[in-house]
Structures are given as C-alpha cells and as structure tokens.
Protein backbone atom coordinates (compact mmCIF):
# COMPACT_ATOMS: atom_id res chain seq x y z
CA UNK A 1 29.60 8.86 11.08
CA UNK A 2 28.51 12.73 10.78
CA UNK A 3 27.57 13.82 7.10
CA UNK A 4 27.00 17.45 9.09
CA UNK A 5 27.43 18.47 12.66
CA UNK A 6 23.41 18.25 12.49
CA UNK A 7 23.24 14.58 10.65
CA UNK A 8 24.60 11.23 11.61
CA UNK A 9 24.46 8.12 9.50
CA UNK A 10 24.97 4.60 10.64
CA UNK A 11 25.07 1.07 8.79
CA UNK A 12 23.01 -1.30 10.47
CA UNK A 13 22.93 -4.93 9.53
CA UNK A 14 25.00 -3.78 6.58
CA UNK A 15 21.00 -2.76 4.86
CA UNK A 16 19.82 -0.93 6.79
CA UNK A 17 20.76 3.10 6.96
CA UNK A 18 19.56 5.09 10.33
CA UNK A 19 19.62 9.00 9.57
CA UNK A 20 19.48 10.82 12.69
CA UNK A 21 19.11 14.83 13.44
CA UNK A 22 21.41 15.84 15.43
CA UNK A 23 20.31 19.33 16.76
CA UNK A 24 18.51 18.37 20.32
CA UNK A 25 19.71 21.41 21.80
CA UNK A 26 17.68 23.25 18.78
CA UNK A 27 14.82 20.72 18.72
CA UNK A 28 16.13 18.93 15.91
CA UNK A 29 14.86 22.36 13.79
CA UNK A 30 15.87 22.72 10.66
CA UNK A 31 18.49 24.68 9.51
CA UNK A 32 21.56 24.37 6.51
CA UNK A 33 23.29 22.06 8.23
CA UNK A 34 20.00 19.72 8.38
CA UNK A 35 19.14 20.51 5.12
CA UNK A 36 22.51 19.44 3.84
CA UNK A 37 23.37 16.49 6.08
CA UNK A 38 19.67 14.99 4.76
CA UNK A 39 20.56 15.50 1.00
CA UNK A 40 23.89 13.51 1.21
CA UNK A 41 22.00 10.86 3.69
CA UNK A 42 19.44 10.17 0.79
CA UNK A 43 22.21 10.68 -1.83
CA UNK A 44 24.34 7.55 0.09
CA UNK A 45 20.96 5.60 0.57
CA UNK A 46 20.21 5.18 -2.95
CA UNK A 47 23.61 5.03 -4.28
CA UNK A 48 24.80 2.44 -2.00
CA UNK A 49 23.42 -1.42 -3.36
CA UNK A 50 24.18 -2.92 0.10
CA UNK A 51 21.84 -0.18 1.87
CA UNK A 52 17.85 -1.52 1.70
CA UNK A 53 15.87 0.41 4.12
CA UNK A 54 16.25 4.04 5.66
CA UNK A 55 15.27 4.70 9.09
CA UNK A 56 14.46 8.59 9.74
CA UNK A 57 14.88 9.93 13.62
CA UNK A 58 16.50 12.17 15.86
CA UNK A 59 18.28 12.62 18.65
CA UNK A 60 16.67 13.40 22.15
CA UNK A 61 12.99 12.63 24.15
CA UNK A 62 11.10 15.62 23.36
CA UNK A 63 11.90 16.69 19.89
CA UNK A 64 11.85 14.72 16.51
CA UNK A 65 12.10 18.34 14.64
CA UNK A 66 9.94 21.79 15.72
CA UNK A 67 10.12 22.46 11.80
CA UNK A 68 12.44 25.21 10.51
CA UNK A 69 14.68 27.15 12.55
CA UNK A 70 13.10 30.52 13.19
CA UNK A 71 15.57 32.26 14.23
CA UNK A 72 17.55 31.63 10.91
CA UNK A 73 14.42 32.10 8.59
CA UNK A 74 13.76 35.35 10.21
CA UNK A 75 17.65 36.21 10.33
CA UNK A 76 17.50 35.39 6.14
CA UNK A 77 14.19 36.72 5.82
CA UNK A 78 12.60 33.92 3.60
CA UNK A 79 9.70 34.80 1.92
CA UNK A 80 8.82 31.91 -0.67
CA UNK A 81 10.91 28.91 0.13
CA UNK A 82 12.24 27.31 -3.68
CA UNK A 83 10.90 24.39 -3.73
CA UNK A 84 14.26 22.68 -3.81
CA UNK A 85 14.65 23.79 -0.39
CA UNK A 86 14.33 20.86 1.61
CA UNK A 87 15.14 17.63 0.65
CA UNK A 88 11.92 15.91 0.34
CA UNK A 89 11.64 12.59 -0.68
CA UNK A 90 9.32 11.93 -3.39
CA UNK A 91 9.44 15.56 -4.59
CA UNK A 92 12.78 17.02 -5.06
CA UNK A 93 14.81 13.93 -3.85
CA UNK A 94 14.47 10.76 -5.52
CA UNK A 95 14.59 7.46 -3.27
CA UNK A 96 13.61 3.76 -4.20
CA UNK A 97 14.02 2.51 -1.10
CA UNK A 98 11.31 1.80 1.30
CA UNK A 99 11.96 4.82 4.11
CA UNK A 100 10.89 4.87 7.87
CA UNK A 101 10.63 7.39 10.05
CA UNK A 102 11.08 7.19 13.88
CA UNK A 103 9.72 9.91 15.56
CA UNK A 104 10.53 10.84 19.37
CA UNK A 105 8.86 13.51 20.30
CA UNK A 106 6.98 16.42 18.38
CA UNK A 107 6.85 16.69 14.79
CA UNK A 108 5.89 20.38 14.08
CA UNK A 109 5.77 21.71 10.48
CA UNK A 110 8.56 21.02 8.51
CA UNK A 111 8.84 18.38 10.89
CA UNK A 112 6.36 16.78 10.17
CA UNK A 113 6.62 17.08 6.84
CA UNK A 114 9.76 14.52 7.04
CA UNK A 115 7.83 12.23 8.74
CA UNK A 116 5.16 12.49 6.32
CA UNK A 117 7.68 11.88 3.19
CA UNK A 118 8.92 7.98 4.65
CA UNK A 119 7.02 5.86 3.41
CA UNK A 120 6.06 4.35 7.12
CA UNK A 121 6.22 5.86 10.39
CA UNK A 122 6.53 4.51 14.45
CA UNK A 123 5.94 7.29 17.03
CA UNK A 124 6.94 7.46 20.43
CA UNK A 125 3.91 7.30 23.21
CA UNK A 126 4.53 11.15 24.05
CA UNK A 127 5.55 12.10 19.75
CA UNK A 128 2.59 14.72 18.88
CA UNK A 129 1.76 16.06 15.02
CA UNK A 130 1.19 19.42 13.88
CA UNK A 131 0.84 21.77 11.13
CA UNK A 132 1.60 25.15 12.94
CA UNK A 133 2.62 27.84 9.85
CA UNK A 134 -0.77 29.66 10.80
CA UNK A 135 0.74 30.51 13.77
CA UNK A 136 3.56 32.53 12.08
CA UNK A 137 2.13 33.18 9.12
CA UNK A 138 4.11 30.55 7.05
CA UNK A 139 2.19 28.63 4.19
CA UNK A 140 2.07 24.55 4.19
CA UNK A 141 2.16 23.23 0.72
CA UNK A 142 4.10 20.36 1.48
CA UNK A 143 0.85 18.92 3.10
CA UNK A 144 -1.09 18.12 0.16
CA UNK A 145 -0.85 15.04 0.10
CA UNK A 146 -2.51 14.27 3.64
CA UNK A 147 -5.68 14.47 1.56
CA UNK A 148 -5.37 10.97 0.98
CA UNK A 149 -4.01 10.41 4.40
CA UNK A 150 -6.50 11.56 6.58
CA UNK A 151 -9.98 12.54 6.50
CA UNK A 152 -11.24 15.82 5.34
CA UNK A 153 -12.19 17.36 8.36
CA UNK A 154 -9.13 15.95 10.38
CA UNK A 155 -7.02 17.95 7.56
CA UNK A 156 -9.23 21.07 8.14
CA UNK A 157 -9.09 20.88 11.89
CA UNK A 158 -5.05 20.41 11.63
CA UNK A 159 -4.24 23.18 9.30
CA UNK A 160 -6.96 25.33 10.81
CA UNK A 161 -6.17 25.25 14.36
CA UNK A 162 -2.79 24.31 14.27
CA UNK A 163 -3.23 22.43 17.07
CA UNK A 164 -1.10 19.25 17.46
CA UNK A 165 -2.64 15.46 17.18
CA UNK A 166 -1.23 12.93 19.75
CA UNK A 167 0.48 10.10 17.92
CA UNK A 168 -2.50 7.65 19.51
CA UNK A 169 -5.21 9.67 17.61
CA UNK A 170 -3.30 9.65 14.20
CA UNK A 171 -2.74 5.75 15.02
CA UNK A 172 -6.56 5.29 15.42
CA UNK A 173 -6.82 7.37 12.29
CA UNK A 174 -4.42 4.76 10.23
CA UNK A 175 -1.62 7.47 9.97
CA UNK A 176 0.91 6.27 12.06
CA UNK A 177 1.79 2.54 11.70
CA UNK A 178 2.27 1.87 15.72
CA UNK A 179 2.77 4.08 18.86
CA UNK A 180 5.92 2.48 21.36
CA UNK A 181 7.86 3.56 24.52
CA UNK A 182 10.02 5.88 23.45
CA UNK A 183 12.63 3.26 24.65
CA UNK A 184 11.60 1.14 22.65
CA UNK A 185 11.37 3.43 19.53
CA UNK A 186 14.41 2.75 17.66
CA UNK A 187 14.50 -1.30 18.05
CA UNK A 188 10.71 -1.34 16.63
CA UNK A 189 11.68 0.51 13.71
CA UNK A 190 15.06 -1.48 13.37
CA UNK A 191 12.22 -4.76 13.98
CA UNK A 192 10.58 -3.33 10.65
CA UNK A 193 13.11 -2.62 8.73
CA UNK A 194 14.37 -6.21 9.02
CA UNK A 195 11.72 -7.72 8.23
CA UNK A 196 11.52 -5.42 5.08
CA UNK A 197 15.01 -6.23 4.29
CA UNK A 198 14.80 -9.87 4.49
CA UNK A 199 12.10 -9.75 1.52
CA UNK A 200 12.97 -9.69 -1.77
CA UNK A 201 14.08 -6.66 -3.25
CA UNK A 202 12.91 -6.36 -6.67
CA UNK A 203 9.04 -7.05 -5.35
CA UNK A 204 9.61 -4.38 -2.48
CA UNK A 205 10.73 -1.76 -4.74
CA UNK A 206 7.37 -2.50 -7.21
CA UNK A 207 4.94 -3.08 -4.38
CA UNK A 208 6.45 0.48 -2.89
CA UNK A 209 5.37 2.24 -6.66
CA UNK A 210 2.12 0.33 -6.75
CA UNK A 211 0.89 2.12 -3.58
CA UNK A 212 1.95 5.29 -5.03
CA UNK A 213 0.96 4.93 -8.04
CA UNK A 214 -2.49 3.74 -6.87
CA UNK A 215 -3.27 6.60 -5.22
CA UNK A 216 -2.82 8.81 -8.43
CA UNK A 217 -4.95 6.63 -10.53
CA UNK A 218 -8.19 5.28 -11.06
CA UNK A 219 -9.13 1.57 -10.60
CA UNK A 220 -8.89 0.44 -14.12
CA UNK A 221 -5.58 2.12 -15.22
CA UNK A 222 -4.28 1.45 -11.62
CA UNK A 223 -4.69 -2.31 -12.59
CA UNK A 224 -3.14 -2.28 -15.83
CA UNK A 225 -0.09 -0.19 -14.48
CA UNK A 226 0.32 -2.74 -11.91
CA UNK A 227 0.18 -5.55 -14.21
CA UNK A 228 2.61 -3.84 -16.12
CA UNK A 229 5.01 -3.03 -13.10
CA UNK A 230 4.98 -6.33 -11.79
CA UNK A 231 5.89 -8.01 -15.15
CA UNK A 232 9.75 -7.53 -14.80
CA UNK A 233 9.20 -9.25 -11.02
CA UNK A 234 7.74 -12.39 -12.28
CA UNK A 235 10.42 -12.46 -15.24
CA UNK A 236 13.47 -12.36 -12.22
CA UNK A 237 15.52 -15.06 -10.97
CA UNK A 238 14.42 -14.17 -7.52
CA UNK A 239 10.49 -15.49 -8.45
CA UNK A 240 11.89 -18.66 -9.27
CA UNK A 241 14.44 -18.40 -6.16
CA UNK A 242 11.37 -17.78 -3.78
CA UNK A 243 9.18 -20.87 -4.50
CA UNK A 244 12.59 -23.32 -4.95
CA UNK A 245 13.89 -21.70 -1.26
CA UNK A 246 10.20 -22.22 0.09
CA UNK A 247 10.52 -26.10 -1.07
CA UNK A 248 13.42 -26.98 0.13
CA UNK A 249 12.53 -25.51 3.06
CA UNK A 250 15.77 -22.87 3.20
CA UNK A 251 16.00 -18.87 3.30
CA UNK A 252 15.99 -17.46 -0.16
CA UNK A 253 19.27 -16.23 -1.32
CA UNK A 254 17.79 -13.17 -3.17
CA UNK A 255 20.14 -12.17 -6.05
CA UNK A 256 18.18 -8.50 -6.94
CA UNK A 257 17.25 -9.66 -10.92
C-alpha cells in the first residue's frame, strides 16, 4: 500500500514492515511527501503488535535518497530546518523496534542520515556514503553521532571533503553490516530481519537499549543499567519458554511477557 505517492509500506511475513521511497525519478530526495509518508510508516510500525522489524529502502539502482530536494528547499527558502523536520528515529520519532535499512545506491546527506538512524544497515555493491552540505552550504547536525561510528579522522575527511565513501570502505570500517548485489539487496535484509523476528521479543527490544544506552555511559553505570534493564526479561514467561522449547527440542512459542 502507498501511505504517500512517495512511500510504500508492505507486510512481510506478517512482522516484518518494508518502507520504501518511492521518488526514483527524483532520486528518492526528500521532499513533504517523503517526510510525511515516513512519519505514518514509523507511526504504523510501532503501533502495530504483529509488526517486529522495519526494513528501510527505496525504489530504483542508483539512488537510495540524494538527501533533500533542492529544488523545493530553495523554492521555500529554508534557512534553519526545526528540528522536527524529518522524521528521525531516535530523535524526534520514537521506535522500539529493531530498524534496517537497505540501501541501493547513494546515500547523500539527508540520505544518509536515514540510513544512519536504523539500527543496522546492508548496502548494495555500487551504494556510496556522503555528507555533502559543504557543498551547498547546508549544516549537518544530524551526524553527531558518527563520532562513535567511525573514527575521527574518517569523520573529518567525510564532512570536510564531502566526498562520498564506497559502501566496501565503510564495511571494512564496521559501519555497514554487509555489502550484496544489488539483486540480492532486499532478500539479505528480509534474511536478517527473520532471523531477528524469530528471537524473542522482549530480549530484542532490551538488548536494542543496552547498545544505546552503552554508548552514552560509562562502564560501571552501563553495567548496572543493564542489570537493571534486563531484570523484567528474566522475570517473563518467555525466559522460562526458551530453555523448556530448547529441551524438548521444539521452536519457542514466544508469548511477548
């Protein structure tokens, strides 16, 4: 189904929800349409119990998204975007679900700012990375937090030069998870997601906060907020399903408490 003319959204599995631009003709760039179609994507993923995974991609070989339509920034003349502009998960849109994005093709700016906000990311052999607001004088705030994605100087040389990175060098760098044939893309994220869905939810949802909320603490009171995180896991009916399943030699019938 189409939540815009820009944004489709299909049920996969009956878990698994794949969001895809629609704007190849455009790039994928972003524009209201995008902007909207993304909100009530995210909106539907979390609302919807049934729906365990999101898969982020777009339509098209060459394009995942070129970042913000130009031609419509320039038309509204934006000066400082609110930061409830975009719909960016973690930020101004609020997801529990483990998110994957697909790219095929470039992801330039903004673009790569929705890659950045899944929480795991496949790229196509010929997908390429960049940060290129210093080529039209835009401003990148949204790319904080690849301090704790990359190294230093790869940040500096990315939002310096604007330059694009090959989706083999950020794999070598531990940024992207794996590199595929494009033709291939789709079914290797689809692979993933399965195999995320098939776990048990309630530990998937804490062991997606622990990694975030690792990386904004230090050792010790990462630990204890862990332990403390994980307590309502143990508690469940699913940690006594898993072991009982795992006996009796059977797939867990995971109940979500």
């Amino acid at each position: 189904m189409n939540l815009t003319d820009e944004v489709k959204f299909e049920v996969v599995d009956g878990s698994i929800a794949v969001v895809t631009i629609d704007r190849p003709e455009r790039r994928n760039a972003i524009n209201q349409g995008v902007i909207q179609g993304l909100r009530q994507a995210w909106q539907r993923l979390e609302e919807d119990d049934n729906l365990l995974v999101g898969i982020l991609t777009a339509t098209g070989d060459k394009a995942f998204c070129a970042g913000m339509d130009l031609k419509e920034a320039a038309a509204t003349q934006l000066k400082v975007p609110p930061r409830d502009m975009f719909p960016v998960l973690g930020d101004v849109i609020h997801v529990s679900k483990p998110t994957i994005a697909a790219v095929n093709g470039v992801a330039l700016a903004g673009g790569w700012l929705f890659a950045q906000m899944c929480d795991l990311c496949i790229a196509s052999e010929n997908a390429a990375f960049g940060i290129t607001e210093a080529k039209v004088g835009r401003g990148m705030p949204w790319a904080s937090p690849l301090s704790q994605m990359l190294p230093q100087r790869i940040f500096m040389e990315v939002v310096l030069t604007a330059r694009p990175l090959s989706a083999q060098r950020l794999y070598d760098l531990g940024y992207v998870n794996a590199v595929v044939p494009l033709d291939q893309l789709l079914d290797s994220a689809l692979e993933m997601a399965r195999g995320i869905a098939a776990n048990a939810p309630l530990t998937v949802k804490a062991a997606r906060e622990l990694v975030y909320l690792s990386g904004e603490m230090g050792r010790s009171a990462g630990l204890r907020a862990a332990q403390h995180l994980f307590e309502s896991v143990y508690l469940s009916e699913d940690a006594q399903e898993g072991p009982r399943a795992f006996s009796e030699k059977r797939a867990p019938q995971w109940q979500g408490r």
